[in-house]
N, C-alpha and C. Protein backbone atom coordinates (compact mmCIF):
# COMPACT_ATOMS: atom_id res chain seq x y z
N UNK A 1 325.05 157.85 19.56
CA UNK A 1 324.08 157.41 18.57
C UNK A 1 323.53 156.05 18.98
N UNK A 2 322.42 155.83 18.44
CA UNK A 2 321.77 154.55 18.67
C UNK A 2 322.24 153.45 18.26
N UNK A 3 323.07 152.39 19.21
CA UNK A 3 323.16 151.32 18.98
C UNK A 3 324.95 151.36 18.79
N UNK A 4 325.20 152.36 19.38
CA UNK A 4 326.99 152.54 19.38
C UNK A 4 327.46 151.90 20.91
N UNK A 5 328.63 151.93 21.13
CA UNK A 5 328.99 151.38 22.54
C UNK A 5 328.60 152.50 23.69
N UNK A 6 328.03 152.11 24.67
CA UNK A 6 327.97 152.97 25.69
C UNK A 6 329.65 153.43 26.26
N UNK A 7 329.67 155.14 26.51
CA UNK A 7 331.06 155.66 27.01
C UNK A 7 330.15 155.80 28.85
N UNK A 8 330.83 154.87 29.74
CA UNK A 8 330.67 154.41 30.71
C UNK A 8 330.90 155.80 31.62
N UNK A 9 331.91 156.28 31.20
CA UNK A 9 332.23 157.42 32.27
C UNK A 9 331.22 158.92 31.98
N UNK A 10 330.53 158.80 30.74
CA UNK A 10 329.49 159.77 30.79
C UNK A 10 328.34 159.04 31.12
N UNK A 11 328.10 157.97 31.18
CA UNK A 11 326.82 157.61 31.69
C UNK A 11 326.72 158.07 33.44
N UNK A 12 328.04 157.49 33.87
CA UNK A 12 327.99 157.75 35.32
C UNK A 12 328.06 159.04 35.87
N UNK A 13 328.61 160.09 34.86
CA UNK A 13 328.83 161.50 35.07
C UNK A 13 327.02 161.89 35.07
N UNK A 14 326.79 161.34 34.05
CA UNK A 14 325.03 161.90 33.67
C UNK A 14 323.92 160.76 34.80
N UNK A 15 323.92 160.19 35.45
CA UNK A 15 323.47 159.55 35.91
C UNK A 15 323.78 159.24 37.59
N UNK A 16 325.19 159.75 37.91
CA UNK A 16 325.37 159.33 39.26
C UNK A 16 325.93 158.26 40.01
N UNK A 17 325.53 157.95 41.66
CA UNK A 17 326.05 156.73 42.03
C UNK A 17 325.23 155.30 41.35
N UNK A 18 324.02 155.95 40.93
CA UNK A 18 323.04 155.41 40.48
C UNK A 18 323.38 154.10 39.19
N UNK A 19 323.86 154.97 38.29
CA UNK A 19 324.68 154.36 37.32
C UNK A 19 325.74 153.12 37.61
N UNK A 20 326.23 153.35 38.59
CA UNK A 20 326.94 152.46 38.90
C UNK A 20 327.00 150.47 38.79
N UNK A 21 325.50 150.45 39.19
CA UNK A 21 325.03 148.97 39.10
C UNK A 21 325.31 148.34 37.44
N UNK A 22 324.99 149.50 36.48
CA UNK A 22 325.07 149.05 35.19
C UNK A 22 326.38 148.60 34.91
N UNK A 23 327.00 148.49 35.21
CA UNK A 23 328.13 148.48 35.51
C UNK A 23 329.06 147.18 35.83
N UNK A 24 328.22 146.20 36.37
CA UNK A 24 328.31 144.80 37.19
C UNK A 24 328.47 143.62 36.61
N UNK A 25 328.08 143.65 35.29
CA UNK A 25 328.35 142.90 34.51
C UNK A 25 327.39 141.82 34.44
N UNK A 26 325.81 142.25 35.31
CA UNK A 26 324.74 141.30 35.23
C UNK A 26 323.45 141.90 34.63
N UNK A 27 322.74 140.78 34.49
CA UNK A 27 321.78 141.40 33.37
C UNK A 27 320.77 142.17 34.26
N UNK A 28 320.02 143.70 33.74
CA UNK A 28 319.25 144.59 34.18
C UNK A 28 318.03 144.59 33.28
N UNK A 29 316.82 144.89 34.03
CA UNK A 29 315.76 144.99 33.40
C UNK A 29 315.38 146.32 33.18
N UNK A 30 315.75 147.43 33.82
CA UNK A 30 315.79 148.71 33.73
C UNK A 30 316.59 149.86 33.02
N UNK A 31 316.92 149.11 31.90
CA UNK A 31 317.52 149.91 30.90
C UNK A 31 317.16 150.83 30.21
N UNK A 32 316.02 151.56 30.71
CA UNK A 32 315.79 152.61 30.48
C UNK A 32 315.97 153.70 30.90
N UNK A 33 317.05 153.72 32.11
CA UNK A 33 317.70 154.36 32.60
C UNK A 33 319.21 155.15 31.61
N UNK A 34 319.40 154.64 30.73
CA UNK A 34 320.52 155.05 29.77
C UNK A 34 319.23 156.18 29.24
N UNK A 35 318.12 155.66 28.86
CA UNK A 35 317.69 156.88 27.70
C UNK A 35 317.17 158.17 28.74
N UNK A 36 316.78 158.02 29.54
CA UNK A 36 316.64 159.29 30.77
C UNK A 36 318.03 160.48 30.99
N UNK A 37 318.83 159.42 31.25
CA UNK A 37 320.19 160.40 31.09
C UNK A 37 320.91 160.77 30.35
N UNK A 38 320.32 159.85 28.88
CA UNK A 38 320.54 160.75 27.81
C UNK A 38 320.49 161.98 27.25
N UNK A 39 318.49 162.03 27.76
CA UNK A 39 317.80 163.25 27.26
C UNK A 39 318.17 164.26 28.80
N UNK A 40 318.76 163.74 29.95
CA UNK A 40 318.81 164.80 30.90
C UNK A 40 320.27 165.49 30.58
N UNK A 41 321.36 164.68 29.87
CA UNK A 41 322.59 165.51 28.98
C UNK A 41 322.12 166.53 28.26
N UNK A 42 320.90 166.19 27.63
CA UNK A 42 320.70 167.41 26.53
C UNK A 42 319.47 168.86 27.46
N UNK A 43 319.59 168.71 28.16
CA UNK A 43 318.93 169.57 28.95
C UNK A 43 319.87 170.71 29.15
N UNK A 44 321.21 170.33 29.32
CA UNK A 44 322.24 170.84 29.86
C UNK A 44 323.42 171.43 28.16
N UNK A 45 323.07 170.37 26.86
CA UNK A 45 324.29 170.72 26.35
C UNK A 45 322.83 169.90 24.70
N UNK A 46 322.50 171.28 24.33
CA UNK A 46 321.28 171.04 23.23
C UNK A 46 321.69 170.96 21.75
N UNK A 47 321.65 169.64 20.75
CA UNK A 47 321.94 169.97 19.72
C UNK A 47 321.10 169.69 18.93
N UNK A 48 320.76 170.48 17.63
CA UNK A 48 319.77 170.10 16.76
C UNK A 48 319.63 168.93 16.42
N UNK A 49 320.90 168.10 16.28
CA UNK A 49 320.53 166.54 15.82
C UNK A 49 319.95 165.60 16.73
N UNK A 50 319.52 165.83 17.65
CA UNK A 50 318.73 165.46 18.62
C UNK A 50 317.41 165.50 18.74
N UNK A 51 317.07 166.02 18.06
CA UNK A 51 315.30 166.58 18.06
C UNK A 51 314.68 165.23 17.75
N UNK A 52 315.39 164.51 16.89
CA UNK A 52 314.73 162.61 16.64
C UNK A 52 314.43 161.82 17.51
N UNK A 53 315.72 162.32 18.23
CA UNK A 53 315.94 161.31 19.88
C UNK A 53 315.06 162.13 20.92
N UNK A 54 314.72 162.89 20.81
CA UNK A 54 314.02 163.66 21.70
C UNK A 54 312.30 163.83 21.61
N UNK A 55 311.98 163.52 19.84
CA UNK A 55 310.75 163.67 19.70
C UNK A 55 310.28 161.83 19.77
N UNK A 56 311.13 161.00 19.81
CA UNK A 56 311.07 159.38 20.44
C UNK A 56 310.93 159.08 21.25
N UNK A 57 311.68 160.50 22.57
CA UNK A 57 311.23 159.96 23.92
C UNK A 57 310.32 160.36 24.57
N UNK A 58 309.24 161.43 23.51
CA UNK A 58 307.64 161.07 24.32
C UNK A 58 306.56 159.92 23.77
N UNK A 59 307.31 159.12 22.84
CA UNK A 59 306.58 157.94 22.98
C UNK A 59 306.78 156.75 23.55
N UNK A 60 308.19 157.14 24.30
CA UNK A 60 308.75 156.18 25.23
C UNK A 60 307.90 155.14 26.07
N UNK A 61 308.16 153.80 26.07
CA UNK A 61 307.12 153.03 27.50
C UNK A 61 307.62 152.93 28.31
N UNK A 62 308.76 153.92 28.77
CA UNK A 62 309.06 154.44 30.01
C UNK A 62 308.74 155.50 30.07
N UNK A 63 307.77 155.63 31.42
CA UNK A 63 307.51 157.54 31.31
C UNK A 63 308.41 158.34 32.00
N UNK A 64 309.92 157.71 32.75
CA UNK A 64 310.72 158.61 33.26
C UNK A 64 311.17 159.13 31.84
N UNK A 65 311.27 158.59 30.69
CA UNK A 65 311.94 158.78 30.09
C UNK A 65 310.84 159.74 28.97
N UNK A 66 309.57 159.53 28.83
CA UNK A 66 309.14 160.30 28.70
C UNK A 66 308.90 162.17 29.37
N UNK A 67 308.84 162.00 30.44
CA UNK A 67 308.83 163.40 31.46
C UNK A 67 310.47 163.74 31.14
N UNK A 68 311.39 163.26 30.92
CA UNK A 68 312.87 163.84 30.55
C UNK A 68 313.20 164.62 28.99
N UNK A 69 312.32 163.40 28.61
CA UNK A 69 312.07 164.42 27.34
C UNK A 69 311.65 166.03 27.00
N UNK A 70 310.29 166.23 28.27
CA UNK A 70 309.04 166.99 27.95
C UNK A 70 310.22 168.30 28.62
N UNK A 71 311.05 167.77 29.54
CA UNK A 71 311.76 168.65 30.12
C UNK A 71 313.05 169.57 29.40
N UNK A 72 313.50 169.01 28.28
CA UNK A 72 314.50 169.46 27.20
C UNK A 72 313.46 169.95 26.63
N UNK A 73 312.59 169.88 26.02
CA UNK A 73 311.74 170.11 25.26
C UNK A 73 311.09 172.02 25.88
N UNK A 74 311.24 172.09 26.91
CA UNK A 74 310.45 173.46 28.03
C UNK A 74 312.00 173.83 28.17
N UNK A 75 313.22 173.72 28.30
CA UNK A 75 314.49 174.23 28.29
C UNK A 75 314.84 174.65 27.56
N UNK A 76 314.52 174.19 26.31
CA UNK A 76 315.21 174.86 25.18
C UNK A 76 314.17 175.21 23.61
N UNK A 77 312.95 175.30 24.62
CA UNK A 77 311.37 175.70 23.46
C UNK A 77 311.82 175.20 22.23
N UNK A 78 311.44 173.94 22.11
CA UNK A 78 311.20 173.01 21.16
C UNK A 78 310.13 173.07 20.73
N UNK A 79 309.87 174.40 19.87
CA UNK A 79 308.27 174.74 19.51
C UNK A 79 307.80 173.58 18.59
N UNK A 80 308.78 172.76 17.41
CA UNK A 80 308.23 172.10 16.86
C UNK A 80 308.03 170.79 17.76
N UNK A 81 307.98 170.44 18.86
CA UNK A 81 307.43 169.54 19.78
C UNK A 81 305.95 169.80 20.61
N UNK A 82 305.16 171.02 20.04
CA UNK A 82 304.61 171.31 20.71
C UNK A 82 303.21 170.34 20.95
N UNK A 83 302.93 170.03 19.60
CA UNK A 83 301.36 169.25 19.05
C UNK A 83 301.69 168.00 20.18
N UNK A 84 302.74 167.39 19.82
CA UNK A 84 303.50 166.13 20.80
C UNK A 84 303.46 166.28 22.48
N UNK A 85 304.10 166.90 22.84
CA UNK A 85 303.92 167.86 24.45
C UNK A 85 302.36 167.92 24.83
N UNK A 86 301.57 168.73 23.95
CA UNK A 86 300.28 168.66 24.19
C UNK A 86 299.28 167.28 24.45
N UNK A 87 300.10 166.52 23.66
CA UNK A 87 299.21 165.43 23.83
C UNK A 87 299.46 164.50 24.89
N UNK A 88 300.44 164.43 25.64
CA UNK A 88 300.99 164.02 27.01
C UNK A 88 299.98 164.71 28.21
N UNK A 89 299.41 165.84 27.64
CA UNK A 89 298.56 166.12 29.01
C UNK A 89 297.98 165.20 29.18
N UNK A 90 297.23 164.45 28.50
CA UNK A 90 296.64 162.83 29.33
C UNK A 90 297.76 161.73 29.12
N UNK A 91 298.39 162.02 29.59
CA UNK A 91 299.32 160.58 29.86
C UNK A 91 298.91 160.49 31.12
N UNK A 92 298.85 158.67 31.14
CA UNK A 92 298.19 158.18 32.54
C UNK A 92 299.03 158.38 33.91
N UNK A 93 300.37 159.16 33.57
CA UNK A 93 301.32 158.98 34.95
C UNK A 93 301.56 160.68 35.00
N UNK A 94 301.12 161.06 36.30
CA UNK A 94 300.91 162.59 36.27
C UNK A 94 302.25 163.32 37.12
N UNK A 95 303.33 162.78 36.64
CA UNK A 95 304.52 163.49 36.38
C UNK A 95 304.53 164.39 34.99
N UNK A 96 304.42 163.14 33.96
CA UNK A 96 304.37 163.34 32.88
C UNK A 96 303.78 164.02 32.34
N UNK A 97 302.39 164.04 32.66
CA UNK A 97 300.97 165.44 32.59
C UNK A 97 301.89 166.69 33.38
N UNK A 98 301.94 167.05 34.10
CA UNK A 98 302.77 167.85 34.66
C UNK A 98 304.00 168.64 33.75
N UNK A 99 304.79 167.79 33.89
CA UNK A 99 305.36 168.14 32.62
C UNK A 99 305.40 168.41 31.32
N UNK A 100 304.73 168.13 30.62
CA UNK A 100 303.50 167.80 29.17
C UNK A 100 302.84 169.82 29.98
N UNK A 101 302.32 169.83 30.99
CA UNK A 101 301.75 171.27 30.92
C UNK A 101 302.57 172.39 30.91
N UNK A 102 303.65 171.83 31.71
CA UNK A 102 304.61 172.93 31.86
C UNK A 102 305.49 173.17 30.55
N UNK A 103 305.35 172.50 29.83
CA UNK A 103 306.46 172.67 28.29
C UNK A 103 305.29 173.69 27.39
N UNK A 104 304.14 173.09 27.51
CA UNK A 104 303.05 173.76 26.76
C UNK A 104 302.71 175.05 27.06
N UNK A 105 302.85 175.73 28.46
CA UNK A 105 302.97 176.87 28.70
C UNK A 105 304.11 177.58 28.57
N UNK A 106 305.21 177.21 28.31
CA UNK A 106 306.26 177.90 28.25
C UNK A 106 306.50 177.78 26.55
N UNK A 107 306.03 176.67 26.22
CA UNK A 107 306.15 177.14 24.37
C UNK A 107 305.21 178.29 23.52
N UNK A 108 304.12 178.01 24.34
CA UNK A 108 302.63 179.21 24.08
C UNK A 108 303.40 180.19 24.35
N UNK A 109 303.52 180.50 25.79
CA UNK A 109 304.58 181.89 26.13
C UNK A 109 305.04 182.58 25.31
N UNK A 110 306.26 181.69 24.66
CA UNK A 110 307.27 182.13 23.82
C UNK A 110 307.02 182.08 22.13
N UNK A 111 305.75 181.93 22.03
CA UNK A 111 305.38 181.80 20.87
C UNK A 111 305.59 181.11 19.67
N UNK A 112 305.74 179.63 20.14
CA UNK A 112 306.32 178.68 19.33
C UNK A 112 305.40 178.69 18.71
């Protein structure tokens, strides 16, 4: 939950060698790396109480963390994300458009 202690050994499980630096005990400017591997946990392990945290991280001003979102969102047809998804097709970083298309075709698909 937001604003609880980080559990260190799932960050690094969800995140890698990568994770590791957080770790150091010095200050990082890229802490937006926790909410990326947040939403890339739920890609893998989906719960409804998440849809808050998930419909937050396409307004993210990180767009990794936006495109991680769009990606749970096309995994597990988050039809009520769809209006949201759609509107990422113009996001200025064309990962994110990319992704933003690919959720939108696979929610249309499936008839969200």
């Amino acid at each position: 939950m937001l604003g609880e202690p980080v559990d260190a050994s799932l960050i690094r499980a969800l995140g890698g060698p990568a994770a590791d630096k957080f770790f150091d005990g010095a200050d990082h400017e890229d802490l937006y790396w926790f909410r990326v591997w947040g939403a890339r946990g739920l890609l893998w392990v989906w719960e409804d109480s998440a849809m808050h945290a998930i419909s937050a991280a396409l307004d993210d001003e990180a767009w990794r963390v936006r495109e991680m979102g769009l990606k749970v969102i096309a995994r597990h047809l988050l039809g009520d994300a769809l209006d949201a998804a759609a509107a990422l097709r113009d996001d200025p970083v064309p990962r994110v458009r990319a992704a933003a298309r690919r959720a939108v075709v696979l929610l249309t698909q499936a008839g969200a």
